[in-house]
N, C-alpha and C. Protein backbone atom coordinates (compact mmCIF):
# COMPACT_ATOMS: atom_id res chain seq x y z
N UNK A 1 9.09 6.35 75.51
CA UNK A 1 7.97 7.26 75.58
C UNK A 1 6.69 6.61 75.05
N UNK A 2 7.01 6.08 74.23
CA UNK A 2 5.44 5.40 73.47
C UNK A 2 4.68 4.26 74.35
N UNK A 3 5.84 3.31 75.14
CA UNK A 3 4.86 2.82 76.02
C UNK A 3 4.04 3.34 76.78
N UNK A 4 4.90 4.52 77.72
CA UNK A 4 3.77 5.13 78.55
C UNK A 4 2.79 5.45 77.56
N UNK A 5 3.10 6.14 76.47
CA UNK A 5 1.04 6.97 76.03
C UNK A 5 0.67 5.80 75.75
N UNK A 6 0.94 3.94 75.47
CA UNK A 6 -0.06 3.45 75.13
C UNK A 6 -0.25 3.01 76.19
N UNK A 7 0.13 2.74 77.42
CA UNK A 7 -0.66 2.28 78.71
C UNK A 7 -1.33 3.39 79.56
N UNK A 8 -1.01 4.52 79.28
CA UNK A 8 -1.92 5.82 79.55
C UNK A 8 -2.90 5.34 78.78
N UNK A 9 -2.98 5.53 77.25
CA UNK A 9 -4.39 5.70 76.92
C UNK A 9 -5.48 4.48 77.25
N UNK A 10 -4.57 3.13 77.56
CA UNK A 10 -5.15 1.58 77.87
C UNK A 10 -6.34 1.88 79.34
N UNK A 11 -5.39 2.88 80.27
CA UNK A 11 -6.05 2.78 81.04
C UNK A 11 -6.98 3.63 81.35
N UNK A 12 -6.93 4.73 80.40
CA UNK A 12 -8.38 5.85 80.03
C UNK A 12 -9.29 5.22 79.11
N UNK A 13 -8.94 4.38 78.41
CA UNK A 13 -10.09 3.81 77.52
C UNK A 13 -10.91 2.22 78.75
N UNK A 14 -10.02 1.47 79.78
CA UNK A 14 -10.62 1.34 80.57
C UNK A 14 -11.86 1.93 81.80
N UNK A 15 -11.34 3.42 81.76
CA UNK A 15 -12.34 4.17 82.43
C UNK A 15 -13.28 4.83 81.76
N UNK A 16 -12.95 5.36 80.81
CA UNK A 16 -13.42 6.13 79.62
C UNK A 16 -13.23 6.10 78.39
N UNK A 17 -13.78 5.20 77.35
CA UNK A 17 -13.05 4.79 76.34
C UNK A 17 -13.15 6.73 75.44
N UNK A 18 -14.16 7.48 75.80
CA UNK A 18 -14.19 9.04 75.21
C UNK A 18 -12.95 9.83 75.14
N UNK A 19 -12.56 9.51 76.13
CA UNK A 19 -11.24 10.07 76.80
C UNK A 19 -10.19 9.73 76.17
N UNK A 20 -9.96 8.01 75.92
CA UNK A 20 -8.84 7.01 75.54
C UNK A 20 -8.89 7.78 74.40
N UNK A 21 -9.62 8.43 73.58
CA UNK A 21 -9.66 8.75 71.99
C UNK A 21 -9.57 10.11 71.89
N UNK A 22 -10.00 10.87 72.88
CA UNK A 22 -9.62 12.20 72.92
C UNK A 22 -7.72 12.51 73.11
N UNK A 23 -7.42 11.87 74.14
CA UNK A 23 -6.14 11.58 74.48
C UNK A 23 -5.15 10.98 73.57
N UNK A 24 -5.53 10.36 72.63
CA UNK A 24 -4.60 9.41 70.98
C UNK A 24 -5.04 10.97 70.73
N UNK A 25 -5.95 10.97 70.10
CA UNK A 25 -6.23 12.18 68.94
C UNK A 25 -5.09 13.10 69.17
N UNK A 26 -5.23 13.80 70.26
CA UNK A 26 -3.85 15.03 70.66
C UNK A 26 -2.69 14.69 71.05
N UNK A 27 -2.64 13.55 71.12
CA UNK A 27 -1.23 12.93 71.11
C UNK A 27 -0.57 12.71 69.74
N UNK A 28 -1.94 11.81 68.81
CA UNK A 28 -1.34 12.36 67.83
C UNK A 28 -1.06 13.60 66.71
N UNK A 29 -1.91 14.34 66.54
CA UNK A 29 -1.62 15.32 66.70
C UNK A 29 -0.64 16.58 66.95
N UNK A 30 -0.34 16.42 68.14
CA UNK A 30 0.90 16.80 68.80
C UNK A 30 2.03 16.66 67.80
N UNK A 31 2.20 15.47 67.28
CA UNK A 31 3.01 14.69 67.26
C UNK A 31 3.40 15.14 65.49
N UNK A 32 2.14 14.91 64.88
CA UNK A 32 2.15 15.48 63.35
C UNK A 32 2.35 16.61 63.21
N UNK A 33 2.08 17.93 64.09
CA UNK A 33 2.72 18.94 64.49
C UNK A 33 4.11 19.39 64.15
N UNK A 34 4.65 18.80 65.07
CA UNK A 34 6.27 18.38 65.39
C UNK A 34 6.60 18.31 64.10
N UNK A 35 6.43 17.21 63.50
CA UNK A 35 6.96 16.70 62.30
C UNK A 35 7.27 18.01 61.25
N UNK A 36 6.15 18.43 60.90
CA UNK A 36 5.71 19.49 59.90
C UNK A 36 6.77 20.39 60.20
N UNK A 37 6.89 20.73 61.69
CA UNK A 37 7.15 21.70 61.99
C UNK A 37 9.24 21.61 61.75
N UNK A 38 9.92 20.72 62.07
CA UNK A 38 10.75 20.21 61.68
C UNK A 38 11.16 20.04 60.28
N UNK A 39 9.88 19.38 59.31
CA UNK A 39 10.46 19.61 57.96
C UNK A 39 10.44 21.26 57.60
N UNK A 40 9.93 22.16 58.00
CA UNK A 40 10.04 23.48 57.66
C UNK A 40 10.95 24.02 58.15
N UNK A 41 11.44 23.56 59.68
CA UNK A 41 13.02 23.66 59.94
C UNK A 41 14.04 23.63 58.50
N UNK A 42 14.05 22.09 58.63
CA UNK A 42 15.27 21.21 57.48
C UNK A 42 15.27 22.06 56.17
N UNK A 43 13.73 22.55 55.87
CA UNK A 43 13.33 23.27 54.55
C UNK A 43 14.31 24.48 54.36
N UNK A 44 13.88 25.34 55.39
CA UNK A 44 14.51 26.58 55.33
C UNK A 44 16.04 26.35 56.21
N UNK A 45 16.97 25.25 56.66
CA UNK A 45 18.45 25.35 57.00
C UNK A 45 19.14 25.18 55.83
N UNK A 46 18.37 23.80 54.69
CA UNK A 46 18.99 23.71 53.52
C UNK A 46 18.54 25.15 52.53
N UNK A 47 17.80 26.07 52.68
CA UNK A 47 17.85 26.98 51.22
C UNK A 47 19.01 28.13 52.12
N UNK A 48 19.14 28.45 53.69
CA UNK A 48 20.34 29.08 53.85
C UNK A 48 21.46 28.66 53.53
N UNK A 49 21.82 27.22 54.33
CA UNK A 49 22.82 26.78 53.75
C UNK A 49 23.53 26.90 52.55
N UNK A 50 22.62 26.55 51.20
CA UNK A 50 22.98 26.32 49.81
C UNK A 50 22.52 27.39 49.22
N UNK A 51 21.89 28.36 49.60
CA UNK A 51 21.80 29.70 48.93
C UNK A 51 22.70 30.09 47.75
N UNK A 52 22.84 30.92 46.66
CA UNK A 52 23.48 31.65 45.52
C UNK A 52 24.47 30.49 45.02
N UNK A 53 24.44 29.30 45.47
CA UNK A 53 25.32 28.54 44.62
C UNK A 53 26.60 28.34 45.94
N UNK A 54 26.62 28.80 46.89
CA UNK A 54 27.71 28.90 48.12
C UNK A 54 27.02 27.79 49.02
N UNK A 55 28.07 27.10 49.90
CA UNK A 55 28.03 26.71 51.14
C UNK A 55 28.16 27.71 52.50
N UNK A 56 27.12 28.38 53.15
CA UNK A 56 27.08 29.37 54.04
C UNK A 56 27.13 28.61 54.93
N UNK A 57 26.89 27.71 55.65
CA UNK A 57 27.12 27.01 57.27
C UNK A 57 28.00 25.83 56.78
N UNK A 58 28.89 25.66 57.80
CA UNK A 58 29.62 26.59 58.95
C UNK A 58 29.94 28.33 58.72
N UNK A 59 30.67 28.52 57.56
CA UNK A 59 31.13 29.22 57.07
C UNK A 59 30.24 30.25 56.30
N UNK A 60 30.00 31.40 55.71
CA UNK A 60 29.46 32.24 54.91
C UNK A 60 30.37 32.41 53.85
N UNK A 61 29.38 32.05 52.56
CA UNK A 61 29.66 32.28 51.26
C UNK A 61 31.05 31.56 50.94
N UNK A 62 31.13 30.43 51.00
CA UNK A 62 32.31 29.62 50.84
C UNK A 62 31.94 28.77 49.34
N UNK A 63 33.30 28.96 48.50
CA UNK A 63 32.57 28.83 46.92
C UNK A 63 32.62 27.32 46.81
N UNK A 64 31.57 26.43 46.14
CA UNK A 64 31.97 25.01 45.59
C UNK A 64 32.26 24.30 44.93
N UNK A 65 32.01 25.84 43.47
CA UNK A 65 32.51 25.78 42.10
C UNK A 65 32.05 24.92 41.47
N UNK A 66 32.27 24.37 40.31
CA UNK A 66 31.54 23.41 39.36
C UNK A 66 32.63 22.69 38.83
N UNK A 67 32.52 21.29 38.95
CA UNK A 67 33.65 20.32 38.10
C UNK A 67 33.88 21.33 36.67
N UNK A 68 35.36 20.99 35.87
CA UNK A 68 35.83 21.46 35.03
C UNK A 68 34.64 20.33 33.52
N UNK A 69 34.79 19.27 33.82
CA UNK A 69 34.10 18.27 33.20
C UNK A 69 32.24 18.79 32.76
N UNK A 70 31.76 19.15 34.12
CA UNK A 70 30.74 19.71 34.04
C UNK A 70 30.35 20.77 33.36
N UNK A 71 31.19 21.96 33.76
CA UNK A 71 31.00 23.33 32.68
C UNK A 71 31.31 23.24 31.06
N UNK A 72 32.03 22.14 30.67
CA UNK A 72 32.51 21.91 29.08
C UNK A 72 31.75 21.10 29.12
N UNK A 73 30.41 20.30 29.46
CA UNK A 73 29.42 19.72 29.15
C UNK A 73 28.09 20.55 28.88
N UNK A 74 28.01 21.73 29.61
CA UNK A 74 26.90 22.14 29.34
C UNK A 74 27.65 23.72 28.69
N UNK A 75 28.81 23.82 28.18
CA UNK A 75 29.40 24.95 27.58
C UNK A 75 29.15 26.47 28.05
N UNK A 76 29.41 26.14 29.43
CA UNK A 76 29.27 27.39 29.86
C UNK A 76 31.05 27.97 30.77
N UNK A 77 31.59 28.97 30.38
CA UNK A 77 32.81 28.86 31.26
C UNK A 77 32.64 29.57 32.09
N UNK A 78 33.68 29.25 33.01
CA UNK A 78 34.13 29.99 34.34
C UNK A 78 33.71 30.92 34.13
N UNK A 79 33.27 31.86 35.22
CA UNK A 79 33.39 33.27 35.87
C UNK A 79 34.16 33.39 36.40
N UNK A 80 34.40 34.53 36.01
CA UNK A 80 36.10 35.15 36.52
C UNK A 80 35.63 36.63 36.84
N UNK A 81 35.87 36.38 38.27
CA UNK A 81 35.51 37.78 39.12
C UNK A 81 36.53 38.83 39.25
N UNK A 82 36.87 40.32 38.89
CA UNK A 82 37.58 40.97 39.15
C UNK A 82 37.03 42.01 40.02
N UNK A 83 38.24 42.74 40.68
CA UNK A 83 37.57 44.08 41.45
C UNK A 83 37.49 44.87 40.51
N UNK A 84 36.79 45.92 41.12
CA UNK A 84 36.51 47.36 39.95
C UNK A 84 37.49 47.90 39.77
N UNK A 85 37.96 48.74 38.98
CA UNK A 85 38.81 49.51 38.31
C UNK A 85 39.00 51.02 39.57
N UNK A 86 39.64 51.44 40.06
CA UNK A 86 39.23 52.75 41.37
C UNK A 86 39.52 53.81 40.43
């Protein structure tokens, strides 16, 4: 793809060098667009993904838990989830 826009723009800046620069500009442009627009993709797949401490894609709310090593380092223990009492 990049050859063509640079022999496109080679041969508008031969006819029109106004043009050759109008034509980069929104090409690039275009292009920085994209980008942005993609990292705000990636932005918001990783805070669904990794949401509440779970792995949600593939799967929803799939637990990943915390090394045993880890929680007796920063002295915090397990949660231990029960159902309610009926």
């Amino acid at each position: 793809m990049q050859p063509i826009i640079e022999q496109t723009a080679l041969e508008l800046y031969k006819k029109d060098p106004a043009q050759a620069v109008k034509f980069l500009t929104q090409y690039c442009s275009d292009n920085a667009d994209s980008v942005y627009k993609q990292w705000w993709d990636l932005a918001d797949y990783l805070m669904v993904k990794y949401q509440d401490g779970y792995v949600n894609i593939p799967n929803v709310a799939t637990s990943v838990g915390y090394p045993d090593w880890w929680l007796k380092a920063v002295e915090i223990a397990p949660i231990q989830y029960q159902k309610p009492a009926k």
